[in-house]
Every structure is written in structure tokens, then in C-alpha cells.
PDB file of N, CA and C in Angstrom:
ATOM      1  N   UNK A   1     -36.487-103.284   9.525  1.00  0.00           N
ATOM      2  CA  UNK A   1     -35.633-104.100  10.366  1.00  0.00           C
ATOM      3  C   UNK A   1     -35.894-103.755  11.821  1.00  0.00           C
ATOM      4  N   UNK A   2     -36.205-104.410  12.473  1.00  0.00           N
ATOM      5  CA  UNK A   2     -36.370-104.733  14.029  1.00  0.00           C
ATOM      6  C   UNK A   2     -34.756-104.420  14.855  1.00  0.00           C
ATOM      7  N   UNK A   3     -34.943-103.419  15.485  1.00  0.00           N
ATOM      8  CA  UNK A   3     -33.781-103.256  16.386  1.00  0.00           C
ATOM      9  C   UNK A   3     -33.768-103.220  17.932  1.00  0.00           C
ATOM     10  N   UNK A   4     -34.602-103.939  18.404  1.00  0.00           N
ATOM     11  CA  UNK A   4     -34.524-104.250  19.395  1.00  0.00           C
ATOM     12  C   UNK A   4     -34.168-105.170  19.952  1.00  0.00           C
ATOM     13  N   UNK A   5     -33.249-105.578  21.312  1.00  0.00           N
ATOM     14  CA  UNK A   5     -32.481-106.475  21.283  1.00  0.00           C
ATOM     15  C   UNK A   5     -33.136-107.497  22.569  1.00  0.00           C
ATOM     16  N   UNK A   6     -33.247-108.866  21.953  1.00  0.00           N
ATOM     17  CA  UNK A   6     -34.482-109.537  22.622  1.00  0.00           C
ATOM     18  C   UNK A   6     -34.274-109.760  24.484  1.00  0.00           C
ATOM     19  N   UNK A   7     -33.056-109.177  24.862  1.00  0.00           N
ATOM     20  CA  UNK A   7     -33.290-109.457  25.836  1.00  0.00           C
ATOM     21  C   UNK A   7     -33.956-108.430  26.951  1.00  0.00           C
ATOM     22  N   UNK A   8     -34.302-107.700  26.262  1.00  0.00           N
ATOM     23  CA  UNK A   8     -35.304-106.083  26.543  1.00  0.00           C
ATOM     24  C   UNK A   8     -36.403-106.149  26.178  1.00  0.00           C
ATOM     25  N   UNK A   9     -36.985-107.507  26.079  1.00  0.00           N
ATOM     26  CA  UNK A   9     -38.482-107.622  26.178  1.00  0.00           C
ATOM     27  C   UNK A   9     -39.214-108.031  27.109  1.00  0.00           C
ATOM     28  N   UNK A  10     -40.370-107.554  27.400  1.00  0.00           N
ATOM     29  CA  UNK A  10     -40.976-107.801  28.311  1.00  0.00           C
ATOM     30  C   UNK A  10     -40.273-107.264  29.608  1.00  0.00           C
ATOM     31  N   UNK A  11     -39.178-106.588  29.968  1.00  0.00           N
ATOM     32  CA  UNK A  11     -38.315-106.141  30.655  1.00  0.00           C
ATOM     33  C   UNK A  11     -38.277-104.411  31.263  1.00  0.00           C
ATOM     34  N   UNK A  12     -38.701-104.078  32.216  1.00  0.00           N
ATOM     35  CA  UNK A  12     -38.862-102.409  32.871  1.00  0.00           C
ATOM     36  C   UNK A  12     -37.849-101.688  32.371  1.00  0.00           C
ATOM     37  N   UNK A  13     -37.391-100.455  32.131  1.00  0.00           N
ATOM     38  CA  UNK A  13     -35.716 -99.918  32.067  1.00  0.00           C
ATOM     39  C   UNK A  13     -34.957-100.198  33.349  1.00  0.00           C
ATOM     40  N   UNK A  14     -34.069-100.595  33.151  1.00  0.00           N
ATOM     41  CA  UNK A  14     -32.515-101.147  34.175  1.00  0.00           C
ATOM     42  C   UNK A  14     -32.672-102.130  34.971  1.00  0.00           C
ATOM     43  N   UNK A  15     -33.758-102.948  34.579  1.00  0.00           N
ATOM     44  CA  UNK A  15     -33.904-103.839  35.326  1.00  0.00           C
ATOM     45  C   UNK A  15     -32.941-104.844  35.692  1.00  0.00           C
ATOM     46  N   UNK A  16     -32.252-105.058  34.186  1.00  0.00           N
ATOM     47  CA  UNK A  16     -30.625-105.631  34.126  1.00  0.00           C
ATOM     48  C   UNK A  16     -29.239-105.359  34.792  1.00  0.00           C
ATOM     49  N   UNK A  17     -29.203-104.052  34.590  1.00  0.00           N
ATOM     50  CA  UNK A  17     -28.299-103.422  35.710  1.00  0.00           C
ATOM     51  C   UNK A  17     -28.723-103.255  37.413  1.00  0.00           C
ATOM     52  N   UNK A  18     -29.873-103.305  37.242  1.00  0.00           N
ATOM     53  CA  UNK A  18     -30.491-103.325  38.879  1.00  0.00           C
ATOM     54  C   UNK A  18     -29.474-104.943  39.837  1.00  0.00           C
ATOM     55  N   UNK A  19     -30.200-105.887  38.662  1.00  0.00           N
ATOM     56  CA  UNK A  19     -29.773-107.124  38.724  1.00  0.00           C
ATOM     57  C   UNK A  19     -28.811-107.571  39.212  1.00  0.00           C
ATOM     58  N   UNK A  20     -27.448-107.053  38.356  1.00  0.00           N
ATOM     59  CA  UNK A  20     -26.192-107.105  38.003  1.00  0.00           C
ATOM     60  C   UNK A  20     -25.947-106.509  39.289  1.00  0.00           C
ATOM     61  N   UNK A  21     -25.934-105.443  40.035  1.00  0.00           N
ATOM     62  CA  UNK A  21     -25.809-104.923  41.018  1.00  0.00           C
ATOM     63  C   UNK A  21     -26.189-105.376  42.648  1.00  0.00           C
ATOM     64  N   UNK A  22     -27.534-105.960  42.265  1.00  0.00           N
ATOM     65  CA  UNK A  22     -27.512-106.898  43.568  1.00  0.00           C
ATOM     66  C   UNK A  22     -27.047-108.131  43.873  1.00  0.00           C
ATOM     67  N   UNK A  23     -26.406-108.424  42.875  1.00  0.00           N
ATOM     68  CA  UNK A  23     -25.965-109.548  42.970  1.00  0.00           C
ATOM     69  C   UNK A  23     -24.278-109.324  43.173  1.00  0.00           C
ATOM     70  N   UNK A  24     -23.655-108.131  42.459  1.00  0.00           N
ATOM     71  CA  UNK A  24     -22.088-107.953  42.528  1.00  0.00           C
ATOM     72  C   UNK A  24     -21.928-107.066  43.951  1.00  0.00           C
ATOM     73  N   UNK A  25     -22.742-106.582  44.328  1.00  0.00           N
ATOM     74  CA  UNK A  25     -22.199-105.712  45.683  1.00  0.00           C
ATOM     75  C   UNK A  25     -22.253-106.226  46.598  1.00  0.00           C
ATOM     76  N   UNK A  26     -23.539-107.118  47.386  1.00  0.00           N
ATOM     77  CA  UNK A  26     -23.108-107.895  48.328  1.00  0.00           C
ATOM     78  C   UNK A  26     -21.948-108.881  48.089  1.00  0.00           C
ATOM     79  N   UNK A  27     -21.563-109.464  47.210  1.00  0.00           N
ATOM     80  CA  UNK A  27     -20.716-110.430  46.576  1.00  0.00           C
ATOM     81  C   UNK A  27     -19.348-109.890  47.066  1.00  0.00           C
ATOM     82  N   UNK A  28     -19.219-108.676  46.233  1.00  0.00           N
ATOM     83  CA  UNK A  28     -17.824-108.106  46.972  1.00  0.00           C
ATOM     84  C   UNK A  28     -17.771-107.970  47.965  1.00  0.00           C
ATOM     85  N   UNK A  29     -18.915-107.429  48.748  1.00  0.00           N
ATOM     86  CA  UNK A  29     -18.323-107.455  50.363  1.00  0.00           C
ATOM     87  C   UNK A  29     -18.501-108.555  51.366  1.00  0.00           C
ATOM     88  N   UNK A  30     -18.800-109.878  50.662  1.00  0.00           N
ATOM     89  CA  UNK A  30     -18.469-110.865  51.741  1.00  0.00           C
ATOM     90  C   UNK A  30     -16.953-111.313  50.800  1.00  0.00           C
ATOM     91  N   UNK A  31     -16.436-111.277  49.809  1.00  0.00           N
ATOM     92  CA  UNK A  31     -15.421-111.622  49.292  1.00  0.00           C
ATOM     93  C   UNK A  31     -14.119-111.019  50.066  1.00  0.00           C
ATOM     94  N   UNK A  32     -14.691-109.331  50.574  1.00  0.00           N
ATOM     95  CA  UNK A  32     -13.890-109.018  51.371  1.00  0.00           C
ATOM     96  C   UNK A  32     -13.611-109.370  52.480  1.00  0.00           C
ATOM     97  N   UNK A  33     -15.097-109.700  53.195  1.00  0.00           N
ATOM     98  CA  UNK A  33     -15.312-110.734  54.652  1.00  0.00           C
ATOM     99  C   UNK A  33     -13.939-112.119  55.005  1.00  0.00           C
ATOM    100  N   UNK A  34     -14.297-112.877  52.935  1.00  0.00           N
ATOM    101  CA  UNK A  34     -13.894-114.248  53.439  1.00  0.00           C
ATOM    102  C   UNK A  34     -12.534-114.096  52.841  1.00  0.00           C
ATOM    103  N   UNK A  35     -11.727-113.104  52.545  1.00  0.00           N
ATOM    104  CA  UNK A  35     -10.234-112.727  51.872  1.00  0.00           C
ATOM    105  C   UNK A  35      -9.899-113.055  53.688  1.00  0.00           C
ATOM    106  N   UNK A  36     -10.338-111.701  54.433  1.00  0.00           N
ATOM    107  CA  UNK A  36      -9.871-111.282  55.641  1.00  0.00           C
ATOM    108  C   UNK A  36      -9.815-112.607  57.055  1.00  0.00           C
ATOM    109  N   UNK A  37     -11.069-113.618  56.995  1.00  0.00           N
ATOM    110  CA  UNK A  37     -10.800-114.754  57.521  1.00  0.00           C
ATOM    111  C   UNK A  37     -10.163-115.760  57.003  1.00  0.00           C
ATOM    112  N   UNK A  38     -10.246-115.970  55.626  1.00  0.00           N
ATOM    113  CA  UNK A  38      -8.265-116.975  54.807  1.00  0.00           C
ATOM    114  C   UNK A  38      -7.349-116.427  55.843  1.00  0.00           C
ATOM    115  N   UNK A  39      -6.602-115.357  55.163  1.00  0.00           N
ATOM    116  CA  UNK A  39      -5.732-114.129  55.347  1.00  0.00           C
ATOM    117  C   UNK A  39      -5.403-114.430  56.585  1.00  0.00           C
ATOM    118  N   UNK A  40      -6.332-114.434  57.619  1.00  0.00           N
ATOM    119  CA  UNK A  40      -5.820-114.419  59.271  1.00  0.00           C
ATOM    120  C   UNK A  40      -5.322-115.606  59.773  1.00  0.00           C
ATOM    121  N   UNK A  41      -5.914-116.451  59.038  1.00  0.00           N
ATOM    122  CA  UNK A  41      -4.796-117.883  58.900  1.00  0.00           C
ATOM    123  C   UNK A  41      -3.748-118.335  58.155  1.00  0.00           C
ATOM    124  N   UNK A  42      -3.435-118.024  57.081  1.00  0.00           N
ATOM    125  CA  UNK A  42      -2.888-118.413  56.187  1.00  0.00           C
ATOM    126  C   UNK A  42      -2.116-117.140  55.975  1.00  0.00           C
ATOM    127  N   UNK A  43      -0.644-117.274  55.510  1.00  0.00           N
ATOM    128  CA  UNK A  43       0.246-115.746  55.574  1.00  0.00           C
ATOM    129  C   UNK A  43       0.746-116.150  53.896  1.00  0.00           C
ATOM    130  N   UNK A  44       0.660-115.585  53.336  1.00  0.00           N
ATOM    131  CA  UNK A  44       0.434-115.196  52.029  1.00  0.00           C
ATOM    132  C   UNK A  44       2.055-115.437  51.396  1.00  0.00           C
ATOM    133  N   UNK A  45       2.963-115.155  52.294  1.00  0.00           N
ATOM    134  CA  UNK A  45       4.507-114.989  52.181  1.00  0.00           C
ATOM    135  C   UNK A  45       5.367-116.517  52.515  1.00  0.00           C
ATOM    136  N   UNK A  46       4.136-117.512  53.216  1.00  0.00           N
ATOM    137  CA  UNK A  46       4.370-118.743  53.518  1.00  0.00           C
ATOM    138  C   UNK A  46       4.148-119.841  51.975  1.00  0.00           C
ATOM    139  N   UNK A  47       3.228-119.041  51.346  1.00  0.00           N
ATOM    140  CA  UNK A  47       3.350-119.912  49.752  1.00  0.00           C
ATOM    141  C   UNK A  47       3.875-120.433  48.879  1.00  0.00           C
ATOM    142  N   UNK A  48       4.535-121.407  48.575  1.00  0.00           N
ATOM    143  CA  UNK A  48       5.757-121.550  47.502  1.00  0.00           C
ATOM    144  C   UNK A  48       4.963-122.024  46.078  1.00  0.00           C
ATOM    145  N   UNK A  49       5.407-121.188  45.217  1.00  0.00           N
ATOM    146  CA  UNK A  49       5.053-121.577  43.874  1.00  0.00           C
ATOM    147  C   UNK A  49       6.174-121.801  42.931  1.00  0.00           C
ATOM    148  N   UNK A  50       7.275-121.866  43.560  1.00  0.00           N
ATOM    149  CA  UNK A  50       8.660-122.428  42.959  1.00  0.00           C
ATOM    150  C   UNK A  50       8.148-123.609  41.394  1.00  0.00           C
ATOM    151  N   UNK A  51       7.738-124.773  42.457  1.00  0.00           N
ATOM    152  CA  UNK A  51       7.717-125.632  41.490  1.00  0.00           C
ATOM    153  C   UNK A  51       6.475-124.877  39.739  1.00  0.00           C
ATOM    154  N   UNK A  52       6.130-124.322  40.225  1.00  0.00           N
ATOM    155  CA  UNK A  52       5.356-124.091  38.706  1.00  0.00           C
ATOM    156  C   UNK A  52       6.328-122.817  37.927  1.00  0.00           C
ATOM    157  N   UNK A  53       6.986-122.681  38.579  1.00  0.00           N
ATOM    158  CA  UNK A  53       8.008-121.187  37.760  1.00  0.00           C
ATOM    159  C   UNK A  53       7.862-120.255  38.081  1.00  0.00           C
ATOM    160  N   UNK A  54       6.894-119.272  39.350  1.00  0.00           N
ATOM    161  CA  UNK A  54       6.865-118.190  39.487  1.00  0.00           C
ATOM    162  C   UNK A  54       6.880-117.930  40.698  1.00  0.00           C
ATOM    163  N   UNK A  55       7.244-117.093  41.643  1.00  0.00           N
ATOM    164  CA  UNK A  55       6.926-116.691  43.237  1.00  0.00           C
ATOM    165  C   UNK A  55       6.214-114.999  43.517  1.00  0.00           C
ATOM    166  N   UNK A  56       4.935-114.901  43.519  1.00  0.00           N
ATOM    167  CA  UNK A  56       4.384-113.852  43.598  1.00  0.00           C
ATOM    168  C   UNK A  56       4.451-113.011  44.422  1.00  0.00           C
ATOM    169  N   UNK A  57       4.537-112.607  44.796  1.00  0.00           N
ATOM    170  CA  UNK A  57       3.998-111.021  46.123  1.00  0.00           C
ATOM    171  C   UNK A  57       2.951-111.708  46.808  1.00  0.00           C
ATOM    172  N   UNK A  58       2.879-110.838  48.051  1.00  0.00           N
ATOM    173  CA  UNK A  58       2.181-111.481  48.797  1.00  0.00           C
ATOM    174  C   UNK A  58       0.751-110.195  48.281  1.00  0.00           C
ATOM    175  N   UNK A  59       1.109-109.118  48.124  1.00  0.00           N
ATOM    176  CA  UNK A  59      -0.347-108.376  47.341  1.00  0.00           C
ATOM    177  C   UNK A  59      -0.804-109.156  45.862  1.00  0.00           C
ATOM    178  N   UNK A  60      -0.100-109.694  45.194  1.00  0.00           N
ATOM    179  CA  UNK A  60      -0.488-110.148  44.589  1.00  0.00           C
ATOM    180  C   UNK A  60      -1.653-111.795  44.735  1.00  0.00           C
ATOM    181  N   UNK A  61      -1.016-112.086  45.707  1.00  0.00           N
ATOM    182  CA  UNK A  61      -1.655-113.336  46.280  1.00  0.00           C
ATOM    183  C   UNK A  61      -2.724-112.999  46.912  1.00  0.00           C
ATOM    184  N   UNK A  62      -2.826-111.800  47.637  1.00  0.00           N
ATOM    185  CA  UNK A  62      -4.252-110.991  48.003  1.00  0.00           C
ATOM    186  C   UNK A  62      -5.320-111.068  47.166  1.00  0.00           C
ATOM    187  N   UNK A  63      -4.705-110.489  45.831  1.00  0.00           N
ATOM    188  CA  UNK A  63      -5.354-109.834  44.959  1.00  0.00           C
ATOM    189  C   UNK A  63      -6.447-111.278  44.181  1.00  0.00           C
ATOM    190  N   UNK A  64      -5.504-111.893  44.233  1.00  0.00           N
ATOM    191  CA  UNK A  64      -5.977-113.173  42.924  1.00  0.00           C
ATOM    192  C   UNK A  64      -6.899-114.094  44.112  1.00  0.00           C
ATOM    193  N   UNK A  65      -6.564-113.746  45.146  1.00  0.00           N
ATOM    194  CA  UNK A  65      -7.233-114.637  46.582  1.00  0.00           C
ATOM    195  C   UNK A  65      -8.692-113.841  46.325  1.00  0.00           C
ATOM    196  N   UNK A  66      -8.727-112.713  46.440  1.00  0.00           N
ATOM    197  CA  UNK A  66      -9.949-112.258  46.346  1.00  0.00           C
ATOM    198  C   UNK A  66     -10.730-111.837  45.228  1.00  0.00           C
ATOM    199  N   UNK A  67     -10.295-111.657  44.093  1.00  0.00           N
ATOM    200  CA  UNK A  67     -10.749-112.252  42.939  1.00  0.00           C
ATOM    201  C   UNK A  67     -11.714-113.289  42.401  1.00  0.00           C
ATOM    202  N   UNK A  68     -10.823-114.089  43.036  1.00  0.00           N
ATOM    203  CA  UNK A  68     -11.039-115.972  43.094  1.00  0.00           C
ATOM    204  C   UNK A  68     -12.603-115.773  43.978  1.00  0.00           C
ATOM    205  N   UNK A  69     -12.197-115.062  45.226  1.00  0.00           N
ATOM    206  CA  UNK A  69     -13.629-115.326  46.080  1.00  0.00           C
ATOM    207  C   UNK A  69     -14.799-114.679  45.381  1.00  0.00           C
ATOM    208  N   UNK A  70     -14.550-113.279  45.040  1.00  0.00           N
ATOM    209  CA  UNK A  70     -15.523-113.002  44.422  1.00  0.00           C
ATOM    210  C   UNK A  70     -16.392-113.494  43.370  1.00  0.00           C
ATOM    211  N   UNK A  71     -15.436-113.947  42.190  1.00  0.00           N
ATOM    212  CA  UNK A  71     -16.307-115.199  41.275  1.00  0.00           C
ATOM    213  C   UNK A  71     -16.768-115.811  41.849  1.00  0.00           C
ATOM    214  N   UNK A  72     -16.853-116.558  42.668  1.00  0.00           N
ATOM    215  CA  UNK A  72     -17.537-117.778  43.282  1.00  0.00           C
ATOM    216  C   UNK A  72     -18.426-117.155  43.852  1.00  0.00           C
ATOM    217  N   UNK A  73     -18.529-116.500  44.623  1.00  0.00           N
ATOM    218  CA  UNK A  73     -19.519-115.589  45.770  1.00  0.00           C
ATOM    219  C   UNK A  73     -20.953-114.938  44.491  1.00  0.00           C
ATOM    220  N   UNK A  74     -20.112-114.289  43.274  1.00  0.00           N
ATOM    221  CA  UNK A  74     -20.962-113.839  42.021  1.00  0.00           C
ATOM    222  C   UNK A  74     -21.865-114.693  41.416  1.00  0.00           C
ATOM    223  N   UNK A  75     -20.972-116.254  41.215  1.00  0.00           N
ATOM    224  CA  UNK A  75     -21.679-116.849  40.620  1.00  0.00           C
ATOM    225  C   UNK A  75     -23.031-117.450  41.172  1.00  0.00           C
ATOM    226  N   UNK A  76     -23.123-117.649  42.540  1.00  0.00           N
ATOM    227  CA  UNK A  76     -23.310-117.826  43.439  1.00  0.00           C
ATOM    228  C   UNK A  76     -24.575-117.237  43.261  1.00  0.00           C
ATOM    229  N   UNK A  77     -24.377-115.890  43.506  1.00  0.00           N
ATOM    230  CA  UNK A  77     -25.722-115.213  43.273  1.00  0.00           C
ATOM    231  C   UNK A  77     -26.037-115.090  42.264  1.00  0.00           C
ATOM    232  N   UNK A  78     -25.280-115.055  40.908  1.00  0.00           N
ATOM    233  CA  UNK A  78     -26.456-115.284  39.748  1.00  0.00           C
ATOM    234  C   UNK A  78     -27.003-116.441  39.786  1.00  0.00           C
ATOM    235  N   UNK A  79     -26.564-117.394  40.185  1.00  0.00           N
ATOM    236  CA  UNK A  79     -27.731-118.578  40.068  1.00  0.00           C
ATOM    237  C   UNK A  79     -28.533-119.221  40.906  1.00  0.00           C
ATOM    238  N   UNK A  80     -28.658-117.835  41.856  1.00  0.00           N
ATOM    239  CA  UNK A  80     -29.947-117.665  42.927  1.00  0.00           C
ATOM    240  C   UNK A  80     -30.702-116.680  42.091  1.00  0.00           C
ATOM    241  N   UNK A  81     -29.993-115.270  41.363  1.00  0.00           N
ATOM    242  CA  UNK A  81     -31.100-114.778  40.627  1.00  0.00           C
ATOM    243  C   UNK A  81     -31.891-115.815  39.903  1.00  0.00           C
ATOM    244  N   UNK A  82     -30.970-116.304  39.235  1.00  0.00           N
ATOM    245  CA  UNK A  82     -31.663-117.245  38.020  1.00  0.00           C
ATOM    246  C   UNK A  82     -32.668-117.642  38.294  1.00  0.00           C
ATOM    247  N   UNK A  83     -32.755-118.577  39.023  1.00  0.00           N
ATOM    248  CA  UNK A  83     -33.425-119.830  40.129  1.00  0.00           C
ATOM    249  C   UNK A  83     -34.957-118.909  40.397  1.00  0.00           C
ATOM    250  N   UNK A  84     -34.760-117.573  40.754  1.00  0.00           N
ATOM    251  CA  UNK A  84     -36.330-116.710  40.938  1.00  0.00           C
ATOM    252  C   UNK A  84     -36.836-116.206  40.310  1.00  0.00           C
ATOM    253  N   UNK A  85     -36.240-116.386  38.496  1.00  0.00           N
ATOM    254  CA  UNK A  85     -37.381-115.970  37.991  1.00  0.00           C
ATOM    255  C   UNK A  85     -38.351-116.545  37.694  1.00  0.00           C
ATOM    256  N   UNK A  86     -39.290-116.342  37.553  1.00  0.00           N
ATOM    257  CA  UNK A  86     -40.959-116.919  37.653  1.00  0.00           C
ATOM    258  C   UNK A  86     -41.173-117.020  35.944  1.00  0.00           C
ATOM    259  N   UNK A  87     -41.384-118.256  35.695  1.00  0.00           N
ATOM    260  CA  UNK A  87     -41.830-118.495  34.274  1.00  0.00           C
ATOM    261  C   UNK A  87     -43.263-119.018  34.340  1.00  0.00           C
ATOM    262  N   UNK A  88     -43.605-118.521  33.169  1.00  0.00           N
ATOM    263  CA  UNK A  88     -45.701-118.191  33.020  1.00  0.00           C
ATOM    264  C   UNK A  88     -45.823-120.211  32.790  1.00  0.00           C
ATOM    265  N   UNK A  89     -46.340-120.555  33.654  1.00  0.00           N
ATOM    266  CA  UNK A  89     -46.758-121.682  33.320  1.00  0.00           C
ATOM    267  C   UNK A  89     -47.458-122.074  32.048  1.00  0.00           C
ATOM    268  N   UNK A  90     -47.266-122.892  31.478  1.00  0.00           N
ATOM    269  CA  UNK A  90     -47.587-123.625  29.824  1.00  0.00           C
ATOM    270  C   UNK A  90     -49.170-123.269  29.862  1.00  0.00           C
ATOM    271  N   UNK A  91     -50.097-122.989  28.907  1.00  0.00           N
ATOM    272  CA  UNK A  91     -51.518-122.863  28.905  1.00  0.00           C
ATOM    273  C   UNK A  91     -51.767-123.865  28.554  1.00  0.00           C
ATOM    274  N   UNK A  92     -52.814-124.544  28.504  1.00  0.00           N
ATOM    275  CA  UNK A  92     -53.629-125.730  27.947  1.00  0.00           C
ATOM    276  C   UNK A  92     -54.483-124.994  26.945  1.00  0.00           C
ATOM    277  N   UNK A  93     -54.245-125.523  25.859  1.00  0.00           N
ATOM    278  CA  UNK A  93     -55.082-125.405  24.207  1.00  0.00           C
ATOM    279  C   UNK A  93     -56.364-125.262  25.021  1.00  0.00           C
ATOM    280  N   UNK A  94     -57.417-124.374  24.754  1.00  0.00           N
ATOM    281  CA  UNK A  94     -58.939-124.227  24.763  1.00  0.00           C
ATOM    282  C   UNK A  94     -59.375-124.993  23.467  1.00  0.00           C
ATOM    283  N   UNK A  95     -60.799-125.689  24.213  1.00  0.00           N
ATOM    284  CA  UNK A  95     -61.338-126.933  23.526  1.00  0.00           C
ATOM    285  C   UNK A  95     -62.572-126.562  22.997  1.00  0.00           C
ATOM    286  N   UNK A  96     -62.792-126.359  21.792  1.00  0.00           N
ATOM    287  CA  UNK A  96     -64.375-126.163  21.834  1.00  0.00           C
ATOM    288  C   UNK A  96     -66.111-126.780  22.540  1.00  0.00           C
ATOM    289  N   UNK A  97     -65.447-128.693  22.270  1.00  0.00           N
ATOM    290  CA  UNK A  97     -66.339-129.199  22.692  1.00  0.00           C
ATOM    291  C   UNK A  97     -65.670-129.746  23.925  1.00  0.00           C
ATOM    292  N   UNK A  98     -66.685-130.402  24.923  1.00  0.00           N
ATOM    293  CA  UNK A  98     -66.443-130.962  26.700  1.00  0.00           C
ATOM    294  C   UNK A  98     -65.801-132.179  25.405  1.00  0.00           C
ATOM    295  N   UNK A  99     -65.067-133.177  26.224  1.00  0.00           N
ATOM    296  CA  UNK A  99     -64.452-134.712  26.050  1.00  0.00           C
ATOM    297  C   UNK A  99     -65.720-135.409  26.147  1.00  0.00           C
ATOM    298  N   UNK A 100     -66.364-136.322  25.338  1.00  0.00           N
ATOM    299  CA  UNK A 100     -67.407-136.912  25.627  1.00  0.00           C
ATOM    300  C   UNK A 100     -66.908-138.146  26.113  1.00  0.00           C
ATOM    301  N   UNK A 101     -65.848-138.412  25.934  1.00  0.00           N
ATOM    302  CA  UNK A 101     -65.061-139.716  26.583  1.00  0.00           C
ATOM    303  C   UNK A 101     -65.459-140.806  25.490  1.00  0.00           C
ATOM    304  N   UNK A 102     -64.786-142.114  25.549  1.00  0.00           N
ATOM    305  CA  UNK A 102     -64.820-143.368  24.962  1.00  0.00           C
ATOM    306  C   UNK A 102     -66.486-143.673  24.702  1.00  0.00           C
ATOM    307  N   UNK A 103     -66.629-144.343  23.245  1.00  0.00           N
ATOM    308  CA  UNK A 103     -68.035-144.967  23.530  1.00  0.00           C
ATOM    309  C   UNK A 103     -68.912-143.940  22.999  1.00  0.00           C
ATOM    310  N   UNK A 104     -68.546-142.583  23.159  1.00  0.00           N
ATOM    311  CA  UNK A 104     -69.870-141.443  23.001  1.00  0.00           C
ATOM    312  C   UNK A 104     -69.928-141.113  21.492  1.00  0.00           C
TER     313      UNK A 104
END
């Protein structure tokens, strides 16, 4: 039985976590960037969520504010990683004989 798990093929060690990492650390710190320019406009304590049934904290409204940014900012960059990886272009079947073309 084969125990290797296919997405570790063809793949260096940590190349995955390398990945995962350049893509989540800058992420968080512009999430922190774009919390802090919302934030300086918008006062967190000015929110009404009455009508849906709940009224949060204003740390809490921080919290889920920057949350929120970070997914987006993450996703963001995984699908700029995505986008660069380089796939081996299709080969063309090798032919024994040249095409003699129509007629021959």
C-alpha cells in the first residue's frame, strides 16, 4: 500500500507551509493596516444591530472587522499563489514517420 499523500509529489519539504505563510503574514498585516483606516472613520459604538437581535461590543466589532479583512486579503493571495504556478505544457505524441500530406 502506497502511503504517500499525493499532494507531496513532485513537491521540496515545506514547500506548503512556506506557501501558507507568504501568503497569511503579509495578509495579516495589511488586515491590520485596513482594520485601522475603517476604524478611524467609522466608531464601532455608532453600530446598531438591534434589528437582527444582538448589540455587540465594540472589541467585538474589531475583532469580526478584522477577521472579515483578513479572509479577503488571504484569499486574495491564495489566488495570486494559484495563478503562478507554472504547469508543464501538454507534449505532442512523437511521430515516427514526417506527414506526407494528402495525395502521397
Amino acid at each position: 500500500m502506497n502511503d504517500t499523500n499525493p499532494m507531496d509529489i513532485d513537491r521540496p519539504e515545506g514547500t506548503m507551509s512556506r506557501t501558507a505563510l507568504t501568503i497569511l503574514w503579509p495578509s495579516f498585516l495589511m488586515a491590520g493596516v485596513l482594520e485601522t483606516l475603517v476604524f478611524s472613520m467609522v466608531d464601532p459604538r455608532e453600530l446598531h444591530f438591534e434589528h437582527y437581535g444582538f448589540e455587540p461590543s465594540a472589541q467585538a466589532i474589531y475583532t469580526l472587522g478584522f477577521l472579515m479583512f483578513w479572509g479577503v486579503l488571504s484569499t486574495s493571495g491564495a489566488i495570486s499563489a494559484l495563478l503562478l504556478i507554472e504547469v508543464d505544457p501538454p507534449t505532442q505524441p512523437a511521430t515516427d514517420a514526417p506527414d506526407a500530406g494528402p495525395g502521397a
